[in-house]
Protein backbone atom coordinates (compact mmCIF):
# COMPACT_ATOMS: atom_id res chain seq x y z
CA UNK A 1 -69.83 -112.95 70.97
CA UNK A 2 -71.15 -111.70 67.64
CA UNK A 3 -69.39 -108.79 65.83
CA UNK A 4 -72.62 -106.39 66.58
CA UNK A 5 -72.81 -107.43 69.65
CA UNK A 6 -68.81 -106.65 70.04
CA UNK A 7 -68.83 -103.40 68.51
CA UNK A 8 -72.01 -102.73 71.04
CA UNK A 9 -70.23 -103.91 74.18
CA UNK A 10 -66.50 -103.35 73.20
CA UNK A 11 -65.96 -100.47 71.08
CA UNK A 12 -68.49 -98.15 71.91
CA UNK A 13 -67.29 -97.85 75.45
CA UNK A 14 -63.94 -97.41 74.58
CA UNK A 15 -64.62 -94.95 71.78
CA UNK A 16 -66.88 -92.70 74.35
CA UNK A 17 -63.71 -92.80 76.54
CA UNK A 18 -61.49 -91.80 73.53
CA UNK A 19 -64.09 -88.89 72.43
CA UNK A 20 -63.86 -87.16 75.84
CA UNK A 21 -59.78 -87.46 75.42
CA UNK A 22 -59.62 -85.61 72.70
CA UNK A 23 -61.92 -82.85 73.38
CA UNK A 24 -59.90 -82.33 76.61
CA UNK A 25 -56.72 -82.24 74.81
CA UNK A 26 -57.67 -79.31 72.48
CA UNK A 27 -60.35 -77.56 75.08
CA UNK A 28 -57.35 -75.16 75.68
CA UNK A 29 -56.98 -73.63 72.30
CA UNK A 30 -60.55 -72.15 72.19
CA UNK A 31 -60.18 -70.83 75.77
CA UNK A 32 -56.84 -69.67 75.43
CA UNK A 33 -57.97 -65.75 75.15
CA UNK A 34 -60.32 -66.05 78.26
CA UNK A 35 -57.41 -68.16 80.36
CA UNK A 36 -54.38 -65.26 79.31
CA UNK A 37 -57.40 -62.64 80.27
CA UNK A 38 -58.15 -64.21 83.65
CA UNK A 39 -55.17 -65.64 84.94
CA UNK A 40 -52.73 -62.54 83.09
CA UNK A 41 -50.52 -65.57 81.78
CA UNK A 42 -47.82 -64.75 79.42
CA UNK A 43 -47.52 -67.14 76.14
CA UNK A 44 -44.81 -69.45 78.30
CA UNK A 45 -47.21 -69.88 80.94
CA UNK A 46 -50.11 -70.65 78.70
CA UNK A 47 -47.77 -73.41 76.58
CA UNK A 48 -46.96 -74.49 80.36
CA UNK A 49 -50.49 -74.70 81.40
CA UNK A 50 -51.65 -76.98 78.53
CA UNK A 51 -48.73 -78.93 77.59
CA UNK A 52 -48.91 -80.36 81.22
CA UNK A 53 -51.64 -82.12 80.24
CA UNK A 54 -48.82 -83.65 77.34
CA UNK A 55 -46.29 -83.97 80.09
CA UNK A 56 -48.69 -86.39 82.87
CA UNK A 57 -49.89 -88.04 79.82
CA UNK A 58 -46.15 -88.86 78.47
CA UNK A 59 -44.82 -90.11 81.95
CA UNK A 60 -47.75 -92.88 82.64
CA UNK A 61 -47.13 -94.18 79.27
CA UNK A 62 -44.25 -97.14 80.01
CA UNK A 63 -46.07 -98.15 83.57
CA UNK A 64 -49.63 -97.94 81.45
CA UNK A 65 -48.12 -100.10 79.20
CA UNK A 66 -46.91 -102.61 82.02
CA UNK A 67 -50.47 -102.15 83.67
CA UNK A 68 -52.21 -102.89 79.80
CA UNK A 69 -50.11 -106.42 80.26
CA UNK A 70 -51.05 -107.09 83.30
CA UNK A 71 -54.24 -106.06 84.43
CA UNK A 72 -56.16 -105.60 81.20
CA UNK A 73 -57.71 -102.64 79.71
CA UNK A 74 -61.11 -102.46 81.46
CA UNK A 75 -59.63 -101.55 84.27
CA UNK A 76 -56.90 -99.54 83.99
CA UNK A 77 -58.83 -97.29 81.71
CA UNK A 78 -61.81 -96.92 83.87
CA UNK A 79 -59.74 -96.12 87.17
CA UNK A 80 -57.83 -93.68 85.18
CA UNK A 81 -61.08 -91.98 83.84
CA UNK A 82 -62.01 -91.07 87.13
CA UNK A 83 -58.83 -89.22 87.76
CA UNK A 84 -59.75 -86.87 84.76
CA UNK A 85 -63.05 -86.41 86.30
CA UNK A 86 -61.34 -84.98 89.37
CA UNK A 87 -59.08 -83.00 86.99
CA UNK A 88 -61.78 -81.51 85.34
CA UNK A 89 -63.50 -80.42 88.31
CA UNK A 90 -60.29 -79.31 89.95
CA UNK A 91 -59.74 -77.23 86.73
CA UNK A 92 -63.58 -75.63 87.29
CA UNK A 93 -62.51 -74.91 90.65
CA UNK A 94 -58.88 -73.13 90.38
CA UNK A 95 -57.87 -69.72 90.48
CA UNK A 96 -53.99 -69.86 90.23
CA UNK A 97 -51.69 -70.89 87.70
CA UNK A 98 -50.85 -73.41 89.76
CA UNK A 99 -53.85 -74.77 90.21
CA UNK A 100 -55.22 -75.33 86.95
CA UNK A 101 -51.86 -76.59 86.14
CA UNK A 102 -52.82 -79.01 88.64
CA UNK A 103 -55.92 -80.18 87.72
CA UNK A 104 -54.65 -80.60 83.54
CA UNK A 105 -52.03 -82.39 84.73
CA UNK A 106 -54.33 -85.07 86.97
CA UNK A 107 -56.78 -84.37 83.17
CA UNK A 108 -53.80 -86.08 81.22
CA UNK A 109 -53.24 -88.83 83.63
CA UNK A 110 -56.08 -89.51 83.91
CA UNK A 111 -56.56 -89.93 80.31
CA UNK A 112 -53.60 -91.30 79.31
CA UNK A 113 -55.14 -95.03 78.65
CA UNK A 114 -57.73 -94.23 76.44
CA UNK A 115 -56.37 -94.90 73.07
CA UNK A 116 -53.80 -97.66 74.64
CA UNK A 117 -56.91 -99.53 76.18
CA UNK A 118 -58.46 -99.61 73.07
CA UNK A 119 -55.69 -101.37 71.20
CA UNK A 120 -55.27 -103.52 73.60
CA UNK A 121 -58.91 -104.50 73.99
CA UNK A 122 -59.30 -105.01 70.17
CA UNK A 123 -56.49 -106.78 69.76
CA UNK A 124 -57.55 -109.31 71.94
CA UNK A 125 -61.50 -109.30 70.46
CA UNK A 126 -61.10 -108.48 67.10
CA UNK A 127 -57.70 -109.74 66.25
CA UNK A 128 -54.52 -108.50 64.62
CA UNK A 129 -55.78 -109.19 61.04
CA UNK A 130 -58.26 -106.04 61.58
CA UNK A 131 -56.19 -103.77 63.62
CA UNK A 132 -55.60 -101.15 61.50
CA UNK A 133 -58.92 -100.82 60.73
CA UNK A 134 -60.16 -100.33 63.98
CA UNK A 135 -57.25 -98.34 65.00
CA UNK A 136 -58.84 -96.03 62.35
CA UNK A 137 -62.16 -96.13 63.64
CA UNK A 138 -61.40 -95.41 67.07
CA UNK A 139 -59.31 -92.32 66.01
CA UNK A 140 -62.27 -91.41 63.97
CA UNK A 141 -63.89 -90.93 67.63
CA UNK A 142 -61.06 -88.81 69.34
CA UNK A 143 -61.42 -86.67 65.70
CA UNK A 144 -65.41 -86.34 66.69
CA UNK A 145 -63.94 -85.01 70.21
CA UNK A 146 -61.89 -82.70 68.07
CA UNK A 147 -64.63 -81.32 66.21
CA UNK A 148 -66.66 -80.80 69.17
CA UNK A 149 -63.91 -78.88 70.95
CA UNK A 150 -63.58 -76.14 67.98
CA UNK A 151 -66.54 -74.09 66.76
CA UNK A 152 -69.18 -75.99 69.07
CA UNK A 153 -67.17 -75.36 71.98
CA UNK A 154 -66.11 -71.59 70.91
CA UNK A 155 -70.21 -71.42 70.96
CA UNK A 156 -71.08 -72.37 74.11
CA UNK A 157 -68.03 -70.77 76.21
CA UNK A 158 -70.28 -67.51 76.42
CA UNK A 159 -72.94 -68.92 77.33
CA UNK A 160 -71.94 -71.30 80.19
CA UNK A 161 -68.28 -70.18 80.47
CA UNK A 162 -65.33 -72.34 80.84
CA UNK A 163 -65.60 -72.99 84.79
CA UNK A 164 -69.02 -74.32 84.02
CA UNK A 165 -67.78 -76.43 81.27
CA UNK A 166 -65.31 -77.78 83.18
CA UNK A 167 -67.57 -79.14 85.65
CA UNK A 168 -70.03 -80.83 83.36
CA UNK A 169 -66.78 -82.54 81.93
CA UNK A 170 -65.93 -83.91 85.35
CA UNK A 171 -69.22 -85.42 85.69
CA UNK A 172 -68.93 -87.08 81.53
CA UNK A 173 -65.61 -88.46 82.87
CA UNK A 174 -67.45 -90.66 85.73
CA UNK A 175 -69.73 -91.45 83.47
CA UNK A 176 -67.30 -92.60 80.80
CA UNK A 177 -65.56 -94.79 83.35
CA UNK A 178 -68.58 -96.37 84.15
CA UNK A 179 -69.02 -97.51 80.81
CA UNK A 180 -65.71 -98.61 80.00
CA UNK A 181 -65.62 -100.66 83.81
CA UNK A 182 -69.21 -102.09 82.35
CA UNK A 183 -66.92 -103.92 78.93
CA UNK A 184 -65.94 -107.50 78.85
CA UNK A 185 -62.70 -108.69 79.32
CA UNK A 186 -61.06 -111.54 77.26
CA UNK A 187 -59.65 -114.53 79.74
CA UNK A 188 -56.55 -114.46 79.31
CA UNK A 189 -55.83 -110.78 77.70
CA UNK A 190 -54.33 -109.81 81.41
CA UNK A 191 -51.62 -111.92 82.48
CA UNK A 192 -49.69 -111.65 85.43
CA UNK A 193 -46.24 -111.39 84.70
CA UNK A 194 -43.15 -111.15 86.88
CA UNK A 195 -42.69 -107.53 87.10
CA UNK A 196 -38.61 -108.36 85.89
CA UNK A 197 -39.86 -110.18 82.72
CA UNK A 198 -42.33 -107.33 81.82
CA UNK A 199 -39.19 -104.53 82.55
CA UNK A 200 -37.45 -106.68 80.25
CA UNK A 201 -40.26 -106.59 77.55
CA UNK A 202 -39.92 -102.63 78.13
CA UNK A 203 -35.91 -102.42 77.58
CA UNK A 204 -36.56 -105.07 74.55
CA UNK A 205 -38.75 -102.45 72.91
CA UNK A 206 -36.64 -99.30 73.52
CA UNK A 207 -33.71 -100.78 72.65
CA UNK A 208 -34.82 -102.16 69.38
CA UNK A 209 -33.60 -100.57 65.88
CA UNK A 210 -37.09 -100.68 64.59
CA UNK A 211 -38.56 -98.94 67.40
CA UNK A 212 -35.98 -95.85 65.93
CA UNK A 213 -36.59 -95.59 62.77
CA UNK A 214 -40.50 -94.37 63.89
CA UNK A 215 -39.82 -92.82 66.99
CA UNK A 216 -38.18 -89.41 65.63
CA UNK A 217 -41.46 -89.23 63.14
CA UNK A 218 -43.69 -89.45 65.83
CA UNK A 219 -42.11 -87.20 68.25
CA UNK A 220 -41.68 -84.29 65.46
CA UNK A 221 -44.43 -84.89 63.21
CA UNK A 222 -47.23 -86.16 64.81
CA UNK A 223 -46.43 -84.62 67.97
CA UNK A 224 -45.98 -81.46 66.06
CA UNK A 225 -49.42 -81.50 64.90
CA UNK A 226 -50.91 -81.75 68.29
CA UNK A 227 -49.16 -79.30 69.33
CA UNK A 228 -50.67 -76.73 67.03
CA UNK A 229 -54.24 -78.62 67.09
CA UNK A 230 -53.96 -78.61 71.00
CA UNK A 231 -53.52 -74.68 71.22
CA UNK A 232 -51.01 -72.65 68.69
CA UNK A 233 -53.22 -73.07 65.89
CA UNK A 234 -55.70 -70.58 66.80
CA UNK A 235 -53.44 -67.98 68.41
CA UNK A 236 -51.55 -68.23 64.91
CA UNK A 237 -54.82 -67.96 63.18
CA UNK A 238 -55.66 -64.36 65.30
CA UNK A 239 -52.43 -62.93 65.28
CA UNK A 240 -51.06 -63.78 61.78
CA UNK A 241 -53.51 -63.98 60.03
CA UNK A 242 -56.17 -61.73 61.88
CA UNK A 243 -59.20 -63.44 62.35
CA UNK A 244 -61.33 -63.63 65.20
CA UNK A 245 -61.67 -66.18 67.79
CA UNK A 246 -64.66 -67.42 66.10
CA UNK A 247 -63.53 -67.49 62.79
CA UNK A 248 -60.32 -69.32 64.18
CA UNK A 249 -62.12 -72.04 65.85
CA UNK A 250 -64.03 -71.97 63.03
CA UNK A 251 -60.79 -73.09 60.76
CA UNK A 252 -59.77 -75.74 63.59
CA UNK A 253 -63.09 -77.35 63.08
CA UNK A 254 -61.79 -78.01 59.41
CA UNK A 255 -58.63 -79.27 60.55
CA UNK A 256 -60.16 -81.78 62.50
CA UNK A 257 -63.14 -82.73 60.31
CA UNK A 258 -60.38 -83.19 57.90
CA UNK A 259 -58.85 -85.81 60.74
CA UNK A 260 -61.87 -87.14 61.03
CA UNK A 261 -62.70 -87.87 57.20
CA UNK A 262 -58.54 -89.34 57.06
CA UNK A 263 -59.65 -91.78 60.21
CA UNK A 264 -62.84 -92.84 58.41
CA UNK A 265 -60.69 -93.18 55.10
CA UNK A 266 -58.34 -95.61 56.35
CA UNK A 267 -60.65 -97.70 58.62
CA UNK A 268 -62.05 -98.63 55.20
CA UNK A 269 -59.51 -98.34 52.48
CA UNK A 270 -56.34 -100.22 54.00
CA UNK A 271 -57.46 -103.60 53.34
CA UNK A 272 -58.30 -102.70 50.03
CA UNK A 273 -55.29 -100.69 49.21
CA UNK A 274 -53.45 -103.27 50.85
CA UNK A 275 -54.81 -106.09 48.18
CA UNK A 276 -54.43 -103.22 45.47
CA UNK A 277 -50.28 -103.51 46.52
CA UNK A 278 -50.40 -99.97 48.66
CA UNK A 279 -48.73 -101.08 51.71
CA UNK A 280 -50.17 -99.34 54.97
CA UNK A 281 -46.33 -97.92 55.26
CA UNK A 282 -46.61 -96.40 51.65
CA UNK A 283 -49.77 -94.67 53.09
CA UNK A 284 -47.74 -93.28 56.18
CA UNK A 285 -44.53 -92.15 53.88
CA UNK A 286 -46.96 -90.08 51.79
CA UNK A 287 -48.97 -88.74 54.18
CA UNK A 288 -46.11 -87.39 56.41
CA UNK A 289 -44.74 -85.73 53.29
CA UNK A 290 -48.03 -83.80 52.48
CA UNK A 291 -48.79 -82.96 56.03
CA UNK A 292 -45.28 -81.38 55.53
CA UNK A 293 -46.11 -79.71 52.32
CA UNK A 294 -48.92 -78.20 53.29
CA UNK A 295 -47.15 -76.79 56.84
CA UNK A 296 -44.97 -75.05 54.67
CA UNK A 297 -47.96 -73.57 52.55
CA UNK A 298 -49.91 -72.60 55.67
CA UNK A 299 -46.31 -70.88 57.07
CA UNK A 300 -45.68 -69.19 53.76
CA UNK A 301 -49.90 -68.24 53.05
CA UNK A 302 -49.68 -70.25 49.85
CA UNK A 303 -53.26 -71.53 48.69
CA UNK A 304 -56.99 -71.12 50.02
CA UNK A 305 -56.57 -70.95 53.88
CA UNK A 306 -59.52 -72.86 54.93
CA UNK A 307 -58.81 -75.70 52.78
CA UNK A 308 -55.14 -75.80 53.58
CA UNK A 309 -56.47 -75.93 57.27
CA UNK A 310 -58.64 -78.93 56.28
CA UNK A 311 -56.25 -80.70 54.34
CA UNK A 312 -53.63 -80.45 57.08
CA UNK A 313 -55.89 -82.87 59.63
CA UNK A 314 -56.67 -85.14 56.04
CA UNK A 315 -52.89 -85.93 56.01
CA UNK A 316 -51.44 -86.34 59.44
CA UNK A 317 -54.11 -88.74 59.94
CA UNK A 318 -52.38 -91.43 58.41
CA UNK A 319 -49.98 -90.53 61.52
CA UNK A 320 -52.27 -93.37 63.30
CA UNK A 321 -51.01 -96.19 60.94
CA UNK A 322 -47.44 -95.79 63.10
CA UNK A 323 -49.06 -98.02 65.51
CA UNK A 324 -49.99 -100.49 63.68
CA UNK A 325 -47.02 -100.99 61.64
CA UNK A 326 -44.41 -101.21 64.44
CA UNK A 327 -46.81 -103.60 66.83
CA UNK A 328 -46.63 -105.94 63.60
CA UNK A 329 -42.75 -106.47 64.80
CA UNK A 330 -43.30 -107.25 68.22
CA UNK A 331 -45.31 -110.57 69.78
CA UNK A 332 -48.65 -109.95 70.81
CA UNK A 333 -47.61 -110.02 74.88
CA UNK A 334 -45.61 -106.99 74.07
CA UNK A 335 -48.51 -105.20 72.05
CA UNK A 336 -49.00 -103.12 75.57
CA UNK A 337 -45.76 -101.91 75.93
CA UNK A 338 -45.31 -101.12 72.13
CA UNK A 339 -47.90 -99.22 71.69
CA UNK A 340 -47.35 -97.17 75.03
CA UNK A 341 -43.67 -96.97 74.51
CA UNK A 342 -44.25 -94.54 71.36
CA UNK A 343 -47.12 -92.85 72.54
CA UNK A 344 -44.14 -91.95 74.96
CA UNK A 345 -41.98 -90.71 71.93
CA UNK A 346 -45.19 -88.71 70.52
CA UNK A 347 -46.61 -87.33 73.78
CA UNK A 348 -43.36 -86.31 74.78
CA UNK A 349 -42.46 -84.76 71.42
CA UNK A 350 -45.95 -82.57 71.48
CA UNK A 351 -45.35 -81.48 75.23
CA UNK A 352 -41.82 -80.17 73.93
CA UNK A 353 -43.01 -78.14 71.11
CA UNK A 354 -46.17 -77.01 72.78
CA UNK A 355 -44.24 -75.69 75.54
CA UNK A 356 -40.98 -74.64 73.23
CA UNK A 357 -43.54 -72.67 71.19
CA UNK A 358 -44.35 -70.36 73.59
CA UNK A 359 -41.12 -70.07 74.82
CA UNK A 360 -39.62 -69.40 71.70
CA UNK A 361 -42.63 -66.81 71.00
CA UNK A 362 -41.61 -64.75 73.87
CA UNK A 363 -37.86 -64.80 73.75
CA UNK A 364 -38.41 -63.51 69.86
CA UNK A 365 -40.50 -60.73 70.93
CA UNK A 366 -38.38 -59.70 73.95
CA UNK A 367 -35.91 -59.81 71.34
CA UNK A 368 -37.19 -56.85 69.55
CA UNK A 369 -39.47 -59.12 66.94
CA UNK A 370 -43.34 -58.93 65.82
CA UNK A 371 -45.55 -61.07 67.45
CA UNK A 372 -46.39 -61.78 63.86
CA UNK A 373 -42.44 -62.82 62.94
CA UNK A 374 -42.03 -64.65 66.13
CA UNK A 375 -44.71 -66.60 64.73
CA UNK A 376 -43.74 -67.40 61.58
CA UNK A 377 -39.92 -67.71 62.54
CA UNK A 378 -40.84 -70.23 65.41
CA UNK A 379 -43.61 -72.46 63.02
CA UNK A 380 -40.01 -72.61 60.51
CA UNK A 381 -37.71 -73.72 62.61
CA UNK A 382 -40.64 -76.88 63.68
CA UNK A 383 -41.04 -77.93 59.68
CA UNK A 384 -37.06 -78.11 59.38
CA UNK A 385 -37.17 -80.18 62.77
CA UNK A 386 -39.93 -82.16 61.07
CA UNK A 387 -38.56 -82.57 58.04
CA UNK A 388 -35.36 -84.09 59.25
CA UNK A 389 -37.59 -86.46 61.34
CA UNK A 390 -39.52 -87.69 58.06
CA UNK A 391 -36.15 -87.90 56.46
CA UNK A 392 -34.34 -90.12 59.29
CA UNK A 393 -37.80 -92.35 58.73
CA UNK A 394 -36.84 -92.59 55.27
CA UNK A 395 -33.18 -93.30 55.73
CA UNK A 396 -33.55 -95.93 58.11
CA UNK A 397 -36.29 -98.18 56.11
């Protein structure tokens, strides 16, 4: 199949898939004022209510990997998409806590494959030699999904309201799965296994000292990020700061046009950085140390806000090289089970401190503190755990 013709059939399916992902993983940080107004949800019950999303998403991620190995990533991800259609519509539909709970958590299931799949469907069209690359690229498309779910989506709330939003995503979620089901599959990229040796592949991996060294990064960095990008951001942008909902959103469109332009970045600068004698782990070093750097501005309202905002999603985009650079230590058979294995570490990291944010948040202020303090105390105590993850990544090389 020609490379067009790949990009046509392969990639565009998968990066569709990856786009609605992404928007449903930050949806709840525009909404956030019109769920706590609804439902009457304190800030532990909101952090509950979206990080389930992180929670489902974290749990499939060893069998998805197993699944990836063995029944190839057309299918798995297409099932799955329809799940997250019935999320979404279950979500239009509720009226408790417990039932929107319900319907985010059956959302992150039922997205949970859609960057895996894609890895594992490039690796075996593409090849490893362009990995990265396309890593980038399909990132690129989950940073389009982030874009979409800031300002646009902050527009159209009033006008069609969440509920109603909510339903037209169920019905973009069949329609994604259609078009991932309608993608070619490699012979021989699905092999059946015995379900011992493919356990076995999955204790390999956790067990390994390489698999360490990045898995503390991910969890606190990366999953750090998405945590804020996936709801605190704009609560911190209205209450310590003071801006409006729209101005807010407005700010978390930078942050993840800033993702986006990182994605684009390396999808076409690694290889020649790489020939230049910039390693693609020099690149991740760096950029976990600015996206650091410019936390602590944003905590301590050093610098320009909106480009602080901006340059926050330029940096932890080179979070994406991670899974590149520790698939290059495993054989190919494994690359499923890798790549799942830390999406574990980084989805389970993000539910943590999405959840531990809000918590924190509302012990400080039933402690007597600001909502403003709380705020700032509880976004200090995440850059120290951060830092100490970067520093372990260092340590360990």
């Amino acid at each position: 199949m020609s490379t067009p013709a790949l990009w046509r059939r392969v990639f565009l399916p998968f990066a569709a898939g990856y786009f609605f992902s992404y928007f449903l993983r930050n949806a709840n940080a525009v909404i956030a004022p019109e769920l706590t107004h609804e439902l009457g949800i304190s800030a532990t019950e909101l952090g509950l209510l979206t990080s389930v999303y992180l929670l489902a998403f974290a749990a499939a991620q060893l069998p998805l990997g197993i699944l990836l190995d063995r029944y190839g990533a057309r299918r798995v991800e297409a099932g799955l998409l329809l799940i997250a259609a019935s999320g979404c519509a279950l979500f239009a539909l509720g009226d408790s806590l417990l039932q929107l709970a319900t319907g985010r958590a059956l959302i992150g299931l039922g997205v949970s494959a859609c960057l895996m799949a894609s890895f594992k469907a490039f690796g075996a069209w593409f090849g490893s030699a362009r990995q990265a690359s396309l890593n980038a690229a399909i990132m690129a498309a989950g940073g389009l999904g982030a874009l979409v779910a800031s300002t646009p989506l902050s527009w159209a709330v009033p006008q069609f309201g969440w509920r109603g939003i909510f339903a037209a995503l169920a019905l973009a979620g069949v329609m994604a799965a259609a078009a991932v089901f309608s993608t070619p599959e490699r012979p021989g990229s699905a092999l059946a296994e015995p379900l011992r040796r493919q356990l076995a592949g999955v204790a390999a991996v956790l067990t390994s000292r390489v698999f360490w060294r990045f898995a503390p990064q991910s969890a606190l960095v990366i999953g750090g990020f998405m945590a804020l990008q996936g709801l605190w951001a704009v609560p911190w942008l209205m209450v310590v700061v003071g801006l409006s909902r729209t101005d807010a959103a407005h700010h978390l469109l930078l942050m993840g046009l800033g993702m986006l332009c990182g994605f684009v970045a390396i999808a076409v600068g690694v290889a020649p950085l790489a020939a230049r004698g910039i390693s693609a782990e020099r690149l991740l070093t760096a950029g976990m140390a600015l996206g650091l750097l410019v936390t602590g501005c944003i905590l301590f309202d050093m610098g320009a806000r909106a480009p602080l905002w901006f340059a926050l999603g330029l940096v932890f985009s080179t979070g994406n090289l991670t899974y590149a650079l520790l698939q290059a230590h495993y054989p190919v058979a494994l690359s499923g089970r890798v790549n799942t294995a830390l999406n574990l570490m980084v989805f389970v990291g993000a539910f943590s401190i999405q959840w531990g944010f809000g918590a924190a948040l509302d012990g400080l202020q039933a402690a007597g503190w600001a909502a403003r303090d709380a705020f700032r105390i509880t976004l200090g105590v995440l850059l120290a755990a951060q830092l100490a993850g970067w520093l372990w990544f260092l340590r360990q090389r």
